[in-house]
PDB file of N, CA and C in Angstrom:
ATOM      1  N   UNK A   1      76.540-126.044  75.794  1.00  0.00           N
ATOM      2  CA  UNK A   1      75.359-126.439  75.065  1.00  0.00           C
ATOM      3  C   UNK A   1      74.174-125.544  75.420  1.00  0.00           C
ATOM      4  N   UNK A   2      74.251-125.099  77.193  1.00  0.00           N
ATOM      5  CA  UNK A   2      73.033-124.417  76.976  1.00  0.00           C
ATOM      6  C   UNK A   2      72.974-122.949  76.008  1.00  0.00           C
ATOM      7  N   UNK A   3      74.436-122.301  76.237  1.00  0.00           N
ATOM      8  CA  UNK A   3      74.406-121.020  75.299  1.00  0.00           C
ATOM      9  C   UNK A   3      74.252-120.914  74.316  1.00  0.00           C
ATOM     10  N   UNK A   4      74.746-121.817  73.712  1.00  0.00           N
ATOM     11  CA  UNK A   4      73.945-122.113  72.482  1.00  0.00           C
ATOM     12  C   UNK A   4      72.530-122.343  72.071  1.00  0.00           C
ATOM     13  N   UNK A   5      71.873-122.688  73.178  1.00  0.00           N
ATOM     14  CA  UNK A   5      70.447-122.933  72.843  1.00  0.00           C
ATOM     15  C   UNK A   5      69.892-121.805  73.098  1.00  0.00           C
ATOM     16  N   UNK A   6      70.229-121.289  73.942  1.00  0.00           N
ATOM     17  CA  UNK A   6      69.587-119.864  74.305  1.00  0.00           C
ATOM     18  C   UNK A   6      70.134-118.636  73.245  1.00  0.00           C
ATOM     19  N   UNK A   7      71.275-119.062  72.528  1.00  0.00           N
ATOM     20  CA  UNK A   7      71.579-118.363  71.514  1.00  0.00           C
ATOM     21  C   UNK A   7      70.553-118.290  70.469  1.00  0.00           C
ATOM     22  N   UNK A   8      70.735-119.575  70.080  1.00  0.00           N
ATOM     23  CA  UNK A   8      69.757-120.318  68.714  1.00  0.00           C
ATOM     24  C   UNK A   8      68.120-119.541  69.575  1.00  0.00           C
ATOM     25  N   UNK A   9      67.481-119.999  70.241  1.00  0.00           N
ATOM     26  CA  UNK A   9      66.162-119.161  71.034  1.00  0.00           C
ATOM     27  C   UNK A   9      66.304-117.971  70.489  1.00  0.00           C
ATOM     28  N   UNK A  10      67.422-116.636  70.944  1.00  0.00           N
ATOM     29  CA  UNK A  10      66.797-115.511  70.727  1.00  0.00           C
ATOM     30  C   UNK A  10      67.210-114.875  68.980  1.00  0.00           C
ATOM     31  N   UNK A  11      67.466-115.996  68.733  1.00  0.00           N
ATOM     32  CA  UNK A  11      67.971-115.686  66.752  1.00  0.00           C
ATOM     33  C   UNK A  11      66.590-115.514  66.361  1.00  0.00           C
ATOM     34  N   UNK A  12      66.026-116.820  66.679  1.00  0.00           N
ATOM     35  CA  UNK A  12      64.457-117.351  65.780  1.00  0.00           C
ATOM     36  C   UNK A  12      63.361-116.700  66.734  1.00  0.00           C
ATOM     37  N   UNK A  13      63.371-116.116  67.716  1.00  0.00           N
ATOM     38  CA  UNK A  13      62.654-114.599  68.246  1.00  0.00           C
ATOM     39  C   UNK A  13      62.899-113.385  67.299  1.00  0.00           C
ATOM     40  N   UNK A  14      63.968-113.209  67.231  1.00  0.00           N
ATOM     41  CA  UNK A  14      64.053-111.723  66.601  1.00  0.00           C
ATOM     42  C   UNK A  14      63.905-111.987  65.295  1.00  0.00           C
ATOM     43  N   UNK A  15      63.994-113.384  64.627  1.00  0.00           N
ATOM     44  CA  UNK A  15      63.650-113.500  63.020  1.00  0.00           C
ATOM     45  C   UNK A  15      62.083-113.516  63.090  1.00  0.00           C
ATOM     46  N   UNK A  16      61.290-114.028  63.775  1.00  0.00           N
ATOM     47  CA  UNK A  16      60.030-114.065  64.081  1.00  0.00           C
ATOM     48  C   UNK A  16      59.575-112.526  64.185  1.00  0.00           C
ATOM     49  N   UNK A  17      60.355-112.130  64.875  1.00  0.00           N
ATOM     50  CA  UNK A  17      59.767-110.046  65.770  1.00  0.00           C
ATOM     51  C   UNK A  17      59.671-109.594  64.573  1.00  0.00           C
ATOM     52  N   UNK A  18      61.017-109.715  63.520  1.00  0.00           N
ATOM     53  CA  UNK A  18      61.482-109.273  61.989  1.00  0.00           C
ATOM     54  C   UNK A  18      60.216-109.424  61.021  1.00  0.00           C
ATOM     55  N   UNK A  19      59.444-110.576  60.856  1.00  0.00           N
ATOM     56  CA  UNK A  19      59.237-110.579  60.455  1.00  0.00           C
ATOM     57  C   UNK A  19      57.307-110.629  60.763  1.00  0.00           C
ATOM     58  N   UNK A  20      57.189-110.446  61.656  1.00  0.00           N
ATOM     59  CA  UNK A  20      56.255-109.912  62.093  1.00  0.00           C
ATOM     60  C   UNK A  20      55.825-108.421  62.001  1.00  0.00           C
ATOM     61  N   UNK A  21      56.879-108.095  61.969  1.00  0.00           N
ATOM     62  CA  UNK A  21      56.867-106.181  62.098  1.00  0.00           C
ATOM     63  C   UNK A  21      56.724-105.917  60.684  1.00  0.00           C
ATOM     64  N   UNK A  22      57.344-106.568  59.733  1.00  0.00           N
ATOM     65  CA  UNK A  22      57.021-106.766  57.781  1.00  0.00           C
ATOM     66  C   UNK A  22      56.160-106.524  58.012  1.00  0.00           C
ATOM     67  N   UNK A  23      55.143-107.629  58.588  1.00  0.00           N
ATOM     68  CA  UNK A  23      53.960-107.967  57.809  1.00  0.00           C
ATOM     69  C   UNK A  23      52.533-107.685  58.890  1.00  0.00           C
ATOM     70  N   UNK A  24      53.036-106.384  59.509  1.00  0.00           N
ATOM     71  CA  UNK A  24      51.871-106.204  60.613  1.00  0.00           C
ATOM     72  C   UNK A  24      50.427-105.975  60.062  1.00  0.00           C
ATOM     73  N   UNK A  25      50.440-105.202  58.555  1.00  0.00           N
ATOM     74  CA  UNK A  25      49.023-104.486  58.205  1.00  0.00           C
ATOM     75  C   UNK A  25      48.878-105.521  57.193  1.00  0.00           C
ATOM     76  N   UNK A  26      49.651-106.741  57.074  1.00  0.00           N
ATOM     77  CA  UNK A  26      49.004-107.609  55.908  1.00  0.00           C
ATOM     78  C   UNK A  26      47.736-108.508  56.352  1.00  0.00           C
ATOM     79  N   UNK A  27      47.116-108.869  55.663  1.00  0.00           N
ATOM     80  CA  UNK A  27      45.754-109.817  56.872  1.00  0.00           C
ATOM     81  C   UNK A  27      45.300-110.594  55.931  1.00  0.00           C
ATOM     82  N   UNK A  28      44.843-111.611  56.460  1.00  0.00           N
ATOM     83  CA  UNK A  28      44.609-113.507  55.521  1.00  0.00           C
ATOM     84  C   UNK A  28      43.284-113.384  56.699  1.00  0.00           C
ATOM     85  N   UNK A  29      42.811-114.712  55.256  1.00  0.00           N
ATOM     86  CA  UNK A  29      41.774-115.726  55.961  1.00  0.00           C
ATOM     87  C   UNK A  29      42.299-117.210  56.338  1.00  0.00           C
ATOM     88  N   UNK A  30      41.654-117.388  57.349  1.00  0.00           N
ATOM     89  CA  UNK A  30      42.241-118.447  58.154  1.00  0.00           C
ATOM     90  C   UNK A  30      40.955-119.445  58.351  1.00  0.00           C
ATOM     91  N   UNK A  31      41.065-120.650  57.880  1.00  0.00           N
ATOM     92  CA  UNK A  31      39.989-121.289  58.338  1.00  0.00           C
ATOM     93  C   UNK A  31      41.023-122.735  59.636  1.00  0.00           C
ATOM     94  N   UNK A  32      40.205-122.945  60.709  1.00  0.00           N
ATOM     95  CA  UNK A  32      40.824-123.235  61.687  1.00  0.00           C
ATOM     96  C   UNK A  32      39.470-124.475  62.616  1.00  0.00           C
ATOM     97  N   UNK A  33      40.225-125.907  62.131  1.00  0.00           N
ATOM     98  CA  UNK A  33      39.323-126.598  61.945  1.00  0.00           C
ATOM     99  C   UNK A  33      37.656-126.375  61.777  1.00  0.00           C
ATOM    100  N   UNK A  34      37.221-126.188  60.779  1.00  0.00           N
ATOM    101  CA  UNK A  34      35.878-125.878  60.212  1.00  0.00           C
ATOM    102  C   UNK A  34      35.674-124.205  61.001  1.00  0.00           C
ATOM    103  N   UNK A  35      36.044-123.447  61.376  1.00  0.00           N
ATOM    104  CA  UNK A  35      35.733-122.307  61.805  1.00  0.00           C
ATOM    105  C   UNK A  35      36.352-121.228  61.086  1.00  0.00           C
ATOM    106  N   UNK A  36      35.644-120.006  60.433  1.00  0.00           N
ATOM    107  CA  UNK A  36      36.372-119.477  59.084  1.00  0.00           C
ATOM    108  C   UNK A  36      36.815-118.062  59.831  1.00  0.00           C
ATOM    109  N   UNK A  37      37.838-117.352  59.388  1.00  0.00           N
ATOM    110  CA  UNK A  37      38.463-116.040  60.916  1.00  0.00           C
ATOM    111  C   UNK A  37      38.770-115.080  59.195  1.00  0.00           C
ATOM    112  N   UNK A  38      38.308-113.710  59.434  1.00  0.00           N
ATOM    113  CA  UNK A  38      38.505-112.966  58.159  1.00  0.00           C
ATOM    114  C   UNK A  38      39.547-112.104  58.890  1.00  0.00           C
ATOM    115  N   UNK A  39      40.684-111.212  58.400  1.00  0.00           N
ATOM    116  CA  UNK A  39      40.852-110.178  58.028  1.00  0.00           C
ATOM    117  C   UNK A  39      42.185-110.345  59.440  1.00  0.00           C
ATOM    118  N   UNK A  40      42.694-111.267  59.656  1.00  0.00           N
ATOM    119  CA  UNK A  40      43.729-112.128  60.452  1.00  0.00           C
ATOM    120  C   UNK A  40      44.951-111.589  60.574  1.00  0.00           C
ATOM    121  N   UNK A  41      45.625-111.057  61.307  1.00  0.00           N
ATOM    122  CA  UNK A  41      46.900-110.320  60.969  1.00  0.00           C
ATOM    123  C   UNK A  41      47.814-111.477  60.469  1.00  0.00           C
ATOM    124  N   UNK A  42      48.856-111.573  59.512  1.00  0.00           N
ATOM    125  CA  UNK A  42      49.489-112.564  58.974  1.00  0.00           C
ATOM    126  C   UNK A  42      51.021-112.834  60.562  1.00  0.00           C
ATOM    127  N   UNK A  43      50.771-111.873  61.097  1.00  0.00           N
ATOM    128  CA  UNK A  43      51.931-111.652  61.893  1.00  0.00           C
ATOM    129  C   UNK A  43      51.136-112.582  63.337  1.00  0.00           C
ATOM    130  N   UNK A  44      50.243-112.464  63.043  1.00  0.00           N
ATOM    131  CA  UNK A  44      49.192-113.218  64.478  1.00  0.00           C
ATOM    132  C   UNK A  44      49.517-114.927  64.241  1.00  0.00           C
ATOM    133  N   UNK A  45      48.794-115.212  62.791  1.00  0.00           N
ATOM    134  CA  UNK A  45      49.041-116.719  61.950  1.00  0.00           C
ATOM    135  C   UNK A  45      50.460-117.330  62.188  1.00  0.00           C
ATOM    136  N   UNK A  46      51.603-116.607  61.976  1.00  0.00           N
ATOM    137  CA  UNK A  46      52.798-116.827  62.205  1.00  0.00           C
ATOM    138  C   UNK A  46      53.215-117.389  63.680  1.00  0.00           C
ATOM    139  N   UNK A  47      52.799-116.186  64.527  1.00  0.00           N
ATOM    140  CA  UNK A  47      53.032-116.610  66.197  1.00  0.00           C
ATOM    141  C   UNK A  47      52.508-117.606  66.581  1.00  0.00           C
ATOM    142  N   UNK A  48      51.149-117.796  66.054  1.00  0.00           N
ATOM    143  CA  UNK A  48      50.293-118.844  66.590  1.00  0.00           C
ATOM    144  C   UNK A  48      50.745-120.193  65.717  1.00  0.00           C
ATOM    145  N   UNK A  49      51.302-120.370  64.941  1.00  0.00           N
ATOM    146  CA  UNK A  49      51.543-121.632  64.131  1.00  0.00           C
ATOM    147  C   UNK A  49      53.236-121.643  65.009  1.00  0.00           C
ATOM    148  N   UNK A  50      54.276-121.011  65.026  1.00  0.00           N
ATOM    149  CA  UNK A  50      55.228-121.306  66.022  1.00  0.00           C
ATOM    150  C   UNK A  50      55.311-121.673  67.378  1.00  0.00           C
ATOM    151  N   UNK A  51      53.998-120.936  67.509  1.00  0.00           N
ATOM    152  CA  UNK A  51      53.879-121.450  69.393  1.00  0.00           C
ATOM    153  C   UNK A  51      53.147-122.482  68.949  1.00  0.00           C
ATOM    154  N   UNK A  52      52.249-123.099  68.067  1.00  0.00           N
ATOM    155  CA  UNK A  52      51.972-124.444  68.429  1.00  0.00           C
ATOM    156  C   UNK A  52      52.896-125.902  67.981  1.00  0.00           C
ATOM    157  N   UNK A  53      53.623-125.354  67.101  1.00  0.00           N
ATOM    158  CA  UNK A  53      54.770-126.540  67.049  1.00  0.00           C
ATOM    159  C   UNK A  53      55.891-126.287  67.652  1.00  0.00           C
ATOM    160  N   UNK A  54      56.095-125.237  68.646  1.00  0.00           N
ATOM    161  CA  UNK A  54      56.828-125.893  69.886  1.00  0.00           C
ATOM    162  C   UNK A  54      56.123-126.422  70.805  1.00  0.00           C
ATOM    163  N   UNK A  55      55.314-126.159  71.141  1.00  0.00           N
ATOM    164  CA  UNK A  55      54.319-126.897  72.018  1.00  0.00           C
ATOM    165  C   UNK A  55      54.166-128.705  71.758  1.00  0.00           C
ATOM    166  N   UNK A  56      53.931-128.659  70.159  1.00  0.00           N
ATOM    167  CA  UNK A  56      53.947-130.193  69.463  1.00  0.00           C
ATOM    168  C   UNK A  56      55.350-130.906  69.836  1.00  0.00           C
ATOM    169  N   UNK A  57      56.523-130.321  69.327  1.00  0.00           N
ATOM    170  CA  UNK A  57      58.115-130.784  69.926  1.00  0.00           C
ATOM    171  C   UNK A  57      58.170-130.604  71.285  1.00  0.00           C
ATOM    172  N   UNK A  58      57.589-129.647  72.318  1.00  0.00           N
ATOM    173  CA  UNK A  58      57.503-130.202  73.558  1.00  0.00           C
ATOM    174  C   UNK A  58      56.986-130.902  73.919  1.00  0.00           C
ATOM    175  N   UNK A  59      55.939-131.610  73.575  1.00  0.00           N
ATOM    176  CA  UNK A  59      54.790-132.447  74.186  1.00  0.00           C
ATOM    177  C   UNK A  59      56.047-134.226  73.494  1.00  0.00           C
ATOM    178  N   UNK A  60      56.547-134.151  72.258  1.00  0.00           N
ATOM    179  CA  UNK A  60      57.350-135.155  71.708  1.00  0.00           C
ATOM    180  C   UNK A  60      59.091-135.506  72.280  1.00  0.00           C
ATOM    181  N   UNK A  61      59.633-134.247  72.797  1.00  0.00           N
ATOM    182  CA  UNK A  61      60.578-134.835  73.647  1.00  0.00           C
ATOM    183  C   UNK A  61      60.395-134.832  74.901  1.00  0.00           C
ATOM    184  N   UNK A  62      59.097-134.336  75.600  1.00  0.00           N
ATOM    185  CA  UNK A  62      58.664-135.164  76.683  1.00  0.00           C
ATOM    186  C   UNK A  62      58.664-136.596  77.014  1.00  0.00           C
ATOM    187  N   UNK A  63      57.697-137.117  75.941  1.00  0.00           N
ATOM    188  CA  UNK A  63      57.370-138.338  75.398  1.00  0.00           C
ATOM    189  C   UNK A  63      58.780-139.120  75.417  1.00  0.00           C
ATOM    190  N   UNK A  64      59.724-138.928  74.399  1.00  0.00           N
ATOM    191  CA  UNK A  64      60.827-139.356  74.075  1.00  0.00           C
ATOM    192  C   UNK A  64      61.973-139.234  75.564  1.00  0.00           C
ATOM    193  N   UNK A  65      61.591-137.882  76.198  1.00  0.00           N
ATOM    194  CA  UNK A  65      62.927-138.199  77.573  1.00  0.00           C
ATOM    195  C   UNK A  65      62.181-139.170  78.601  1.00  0.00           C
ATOM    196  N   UNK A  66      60.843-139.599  79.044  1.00  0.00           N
ATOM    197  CA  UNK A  66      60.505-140.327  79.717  1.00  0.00           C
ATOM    198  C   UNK A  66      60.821-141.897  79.208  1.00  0.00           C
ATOM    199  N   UNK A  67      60.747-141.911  77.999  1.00  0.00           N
ATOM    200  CA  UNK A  67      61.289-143.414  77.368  1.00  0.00           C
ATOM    201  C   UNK A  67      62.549-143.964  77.906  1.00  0.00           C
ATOM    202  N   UNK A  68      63.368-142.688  77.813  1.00  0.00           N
ATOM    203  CA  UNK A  68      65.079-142.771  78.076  1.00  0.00           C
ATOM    204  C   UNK A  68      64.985-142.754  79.536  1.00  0.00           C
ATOM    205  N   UNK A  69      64.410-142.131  80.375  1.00  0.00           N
ATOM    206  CA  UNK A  69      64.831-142.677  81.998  1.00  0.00           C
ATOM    207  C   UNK A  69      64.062-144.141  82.066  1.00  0.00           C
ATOM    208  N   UNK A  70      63.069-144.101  81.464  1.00  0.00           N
ATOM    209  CA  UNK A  70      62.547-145.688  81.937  1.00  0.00           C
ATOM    210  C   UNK A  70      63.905-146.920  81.306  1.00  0.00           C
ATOM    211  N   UNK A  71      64.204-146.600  80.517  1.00  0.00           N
ATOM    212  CA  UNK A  71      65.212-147.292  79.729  1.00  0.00           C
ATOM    213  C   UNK A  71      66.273-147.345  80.536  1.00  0.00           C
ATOM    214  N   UNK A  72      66.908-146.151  81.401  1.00  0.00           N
ATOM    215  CA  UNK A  72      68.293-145.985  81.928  1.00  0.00           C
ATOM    216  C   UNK A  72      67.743-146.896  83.393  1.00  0.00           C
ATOM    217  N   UNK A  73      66.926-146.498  83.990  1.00  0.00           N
ATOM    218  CA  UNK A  73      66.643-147.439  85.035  1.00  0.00           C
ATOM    219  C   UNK A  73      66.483-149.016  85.015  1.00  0.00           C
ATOM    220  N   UNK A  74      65.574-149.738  83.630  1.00  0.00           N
ATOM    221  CA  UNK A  74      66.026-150.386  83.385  1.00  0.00           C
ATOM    222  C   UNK A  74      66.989-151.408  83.485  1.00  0.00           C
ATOM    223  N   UNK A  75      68.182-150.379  82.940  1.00  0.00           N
ATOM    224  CA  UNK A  75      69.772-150.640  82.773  1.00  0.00           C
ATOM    225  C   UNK A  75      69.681-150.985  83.760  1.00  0.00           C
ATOM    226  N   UNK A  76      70.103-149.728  84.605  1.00  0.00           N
ATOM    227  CA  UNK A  76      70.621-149.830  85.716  1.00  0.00           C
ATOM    228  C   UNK A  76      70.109-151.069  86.772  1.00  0.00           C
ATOM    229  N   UNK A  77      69.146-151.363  86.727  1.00  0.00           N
ATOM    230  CA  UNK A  77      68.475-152.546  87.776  1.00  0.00           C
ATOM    231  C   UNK A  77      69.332-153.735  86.921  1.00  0.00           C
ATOM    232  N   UNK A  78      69.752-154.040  85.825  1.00  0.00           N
ATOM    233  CA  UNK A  78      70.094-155.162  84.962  1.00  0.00           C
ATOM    234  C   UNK A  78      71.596-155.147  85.494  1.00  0.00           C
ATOM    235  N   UNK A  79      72.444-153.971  85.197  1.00  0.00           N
ATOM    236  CA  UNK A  79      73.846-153.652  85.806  1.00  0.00           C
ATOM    237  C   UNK A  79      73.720-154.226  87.759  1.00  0.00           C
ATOM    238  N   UNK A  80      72.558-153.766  88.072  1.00  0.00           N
ATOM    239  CA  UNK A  80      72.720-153.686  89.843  1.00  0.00           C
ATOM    240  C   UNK A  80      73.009-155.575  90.303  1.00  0.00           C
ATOM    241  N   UNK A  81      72.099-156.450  89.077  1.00  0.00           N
ATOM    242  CA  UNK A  81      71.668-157.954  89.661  1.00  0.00           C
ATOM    243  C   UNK A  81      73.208-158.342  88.653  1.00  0.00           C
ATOM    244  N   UNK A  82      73.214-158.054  87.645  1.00  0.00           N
ATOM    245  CA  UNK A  82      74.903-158.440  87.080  1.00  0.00           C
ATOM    246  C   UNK A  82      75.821-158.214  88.100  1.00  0.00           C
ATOM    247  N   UNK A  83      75.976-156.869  88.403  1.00  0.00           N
ATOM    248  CA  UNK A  83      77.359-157.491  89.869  1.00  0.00           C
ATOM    249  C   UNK A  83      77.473-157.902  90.861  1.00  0.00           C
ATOM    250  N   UNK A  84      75.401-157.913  91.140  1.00  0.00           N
ATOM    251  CA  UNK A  84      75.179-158.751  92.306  1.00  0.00           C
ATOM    252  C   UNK A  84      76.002-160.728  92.349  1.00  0.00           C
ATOM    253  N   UNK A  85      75.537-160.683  90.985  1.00  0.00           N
ATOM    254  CA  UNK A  85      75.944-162.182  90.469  1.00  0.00           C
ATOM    255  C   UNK A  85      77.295-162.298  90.356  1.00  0.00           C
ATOM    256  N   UNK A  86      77.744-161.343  89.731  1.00  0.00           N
ATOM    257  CA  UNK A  86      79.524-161.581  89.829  1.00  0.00           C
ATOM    258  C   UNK A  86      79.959-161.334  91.401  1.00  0.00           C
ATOM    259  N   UNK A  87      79.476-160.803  92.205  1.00  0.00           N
ATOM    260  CA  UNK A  87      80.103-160.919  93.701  1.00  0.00           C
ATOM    261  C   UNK A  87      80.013-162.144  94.235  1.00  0.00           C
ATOM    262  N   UNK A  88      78.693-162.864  93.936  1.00  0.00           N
ATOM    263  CA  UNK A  88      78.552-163.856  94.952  1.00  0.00           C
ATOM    264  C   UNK A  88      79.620-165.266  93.576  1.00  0.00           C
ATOM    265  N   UNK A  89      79.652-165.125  92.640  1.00  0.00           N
ATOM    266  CA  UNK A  89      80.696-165.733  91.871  1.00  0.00           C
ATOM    267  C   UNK A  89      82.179-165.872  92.225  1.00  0.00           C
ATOM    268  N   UNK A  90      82.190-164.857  92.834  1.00  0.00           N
ATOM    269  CA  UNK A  90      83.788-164.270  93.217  1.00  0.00           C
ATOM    270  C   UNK A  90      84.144-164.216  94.687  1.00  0.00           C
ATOM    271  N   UNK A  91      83.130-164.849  95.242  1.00  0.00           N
ATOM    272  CA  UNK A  91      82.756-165.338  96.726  1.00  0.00           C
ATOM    273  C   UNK A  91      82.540-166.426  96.924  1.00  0.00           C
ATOM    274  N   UNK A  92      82.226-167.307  95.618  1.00  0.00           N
ATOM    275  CA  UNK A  92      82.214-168.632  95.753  1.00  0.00           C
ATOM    276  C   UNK A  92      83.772-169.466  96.286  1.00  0.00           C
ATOM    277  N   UNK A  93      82.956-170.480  96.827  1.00  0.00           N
ATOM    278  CA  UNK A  93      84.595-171.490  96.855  1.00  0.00           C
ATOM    279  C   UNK A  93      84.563-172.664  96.082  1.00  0.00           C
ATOM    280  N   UNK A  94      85.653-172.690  95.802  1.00  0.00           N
ATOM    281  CA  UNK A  94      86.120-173.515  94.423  1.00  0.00           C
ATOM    282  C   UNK A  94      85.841-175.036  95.152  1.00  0.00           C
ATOM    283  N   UNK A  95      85.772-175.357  96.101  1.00  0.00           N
ATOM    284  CA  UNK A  95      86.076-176.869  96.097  1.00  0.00           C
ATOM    285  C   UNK A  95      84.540-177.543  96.375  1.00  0.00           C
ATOM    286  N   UNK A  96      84.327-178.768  96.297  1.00  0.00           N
ATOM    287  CA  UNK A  96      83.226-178.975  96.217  1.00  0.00           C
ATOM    288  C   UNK A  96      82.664-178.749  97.440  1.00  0.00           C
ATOM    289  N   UNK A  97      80.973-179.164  97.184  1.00  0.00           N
ATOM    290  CA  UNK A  97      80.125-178.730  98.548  1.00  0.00           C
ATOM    291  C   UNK A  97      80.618-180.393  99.140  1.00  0.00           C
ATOM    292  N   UNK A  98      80.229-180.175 100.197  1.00  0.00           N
ATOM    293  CA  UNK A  98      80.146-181.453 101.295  1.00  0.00           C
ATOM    294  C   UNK A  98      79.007-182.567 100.985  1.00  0.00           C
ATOM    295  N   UNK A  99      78.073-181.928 100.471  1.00  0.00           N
ATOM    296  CA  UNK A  99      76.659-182.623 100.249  1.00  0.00           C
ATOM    297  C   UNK A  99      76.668-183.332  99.307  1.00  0.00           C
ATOM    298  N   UNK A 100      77.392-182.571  98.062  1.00  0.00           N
ATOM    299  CA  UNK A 100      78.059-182.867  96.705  1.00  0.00           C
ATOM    300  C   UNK A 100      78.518-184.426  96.604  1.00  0.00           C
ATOM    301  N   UNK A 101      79.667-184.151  97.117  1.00  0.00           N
ATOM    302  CA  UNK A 101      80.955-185.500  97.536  1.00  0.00           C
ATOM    303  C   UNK A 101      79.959-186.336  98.313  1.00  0.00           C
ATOM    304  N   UNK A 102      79.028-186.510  99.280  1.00  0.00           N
ATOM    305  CA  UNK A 102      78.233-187.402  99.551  1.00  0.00           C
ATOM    306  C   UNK A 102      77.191-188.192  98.614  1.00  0.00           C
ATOM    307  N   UNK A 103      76.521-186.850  97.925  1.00  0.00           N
ATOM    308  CA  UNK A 103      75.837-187.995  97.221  1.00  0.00           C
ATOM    309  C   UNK A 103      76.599-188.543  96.254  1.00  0.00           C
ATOM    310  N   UNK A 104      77.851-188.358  95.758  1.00  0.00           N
ATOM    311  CA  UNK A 104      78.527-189.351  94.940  1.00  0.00           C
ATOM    312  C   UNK A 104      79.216-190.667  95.252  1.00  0.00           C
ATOM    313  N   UNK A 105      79.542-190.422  96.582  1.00  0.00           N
ATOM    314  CA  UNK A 105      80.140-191.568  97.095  1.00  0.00           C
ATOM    315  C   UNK A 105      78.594-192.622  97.043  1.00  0.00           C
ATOM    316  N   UNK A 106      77.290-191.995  97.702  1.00  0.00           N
ATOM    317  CA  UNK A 106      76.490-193.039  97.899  1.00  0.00           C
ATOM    318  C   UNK A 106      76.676-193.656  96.148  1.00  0.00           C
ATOM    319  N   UNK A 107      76.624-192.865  95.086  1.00  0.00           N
ATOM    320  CA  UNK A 107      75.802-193.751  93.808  1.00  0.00           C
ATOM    321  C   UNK A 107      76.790-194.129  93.219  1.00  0.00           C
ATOM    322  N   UNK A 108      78.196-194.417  93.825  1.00  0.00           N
ATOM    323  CA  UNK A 108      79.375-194.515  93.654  1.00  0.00           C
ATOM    324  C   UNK A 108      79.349-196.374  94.474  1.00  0.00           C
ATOM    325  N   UNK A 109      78.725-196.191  95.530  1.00  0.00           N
ATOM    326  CA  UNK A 109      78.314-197.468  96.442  1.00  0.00           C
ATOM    327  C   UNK A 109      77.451-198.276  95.828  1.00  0.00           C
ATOM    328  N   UNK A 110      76.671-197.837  95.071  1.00  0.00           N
ATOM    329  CA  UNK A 110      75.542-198.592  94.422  1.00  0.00           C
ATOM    330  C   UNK A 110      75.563-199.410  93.297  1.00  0.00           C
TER     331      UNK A 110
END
């Protein structure tokens, strides 16, 4: 899985480099919340709009993998008191308590 990711990584680099190198002498206007930028390399606009939505998907499976360990711990504390409970179940003894059989005999007397 990781070679693959690092595969997939340097595909959408060199399609990015590709197409950056097109469009080096092309140039836009960019307005960038209320602030207006003239004569912009289109190859600049590109980098900077990719590096900020990985940045956005990093900042979101951050978000999303901290959910999942709080979740797995969770579990796990829920799993830890479940076999806590089945041990002392499976440690129990079947016959009655002593205390049990007493108070029945008393309301058994009554």
């Amino acid at each position: 899985m990781d070679i693959f990711r690092i595969i997939l990584t340097l595909i959408i680099f060199i399609l990015l480099l590709v197409l950056a190198l097109t469009n080096i002498e092309v140039t836009t206007s960019v307005n960038v919340f209320g602030t207006y930028y003239e004569h912009v390399r289109v190859a600049f606009v590109m980098l900077y709009a990719f590096a900020f939505g990985a940045i956005c998907v990093g900042v979101f499976m951050l978000v999303s993998e901290i959910q999942l360990h709080a979740r797995i711990r969770r579990q796990h504390r829920e799993i830890n008191a479940i076999t806590e409970e089945l041990r002392s179940f499976r440690n129990a003894s079947l016959e009655p308590m002593p205390q049990d059989t007493e108070a029945e005999n008393q309301e058994d007397e009554s």
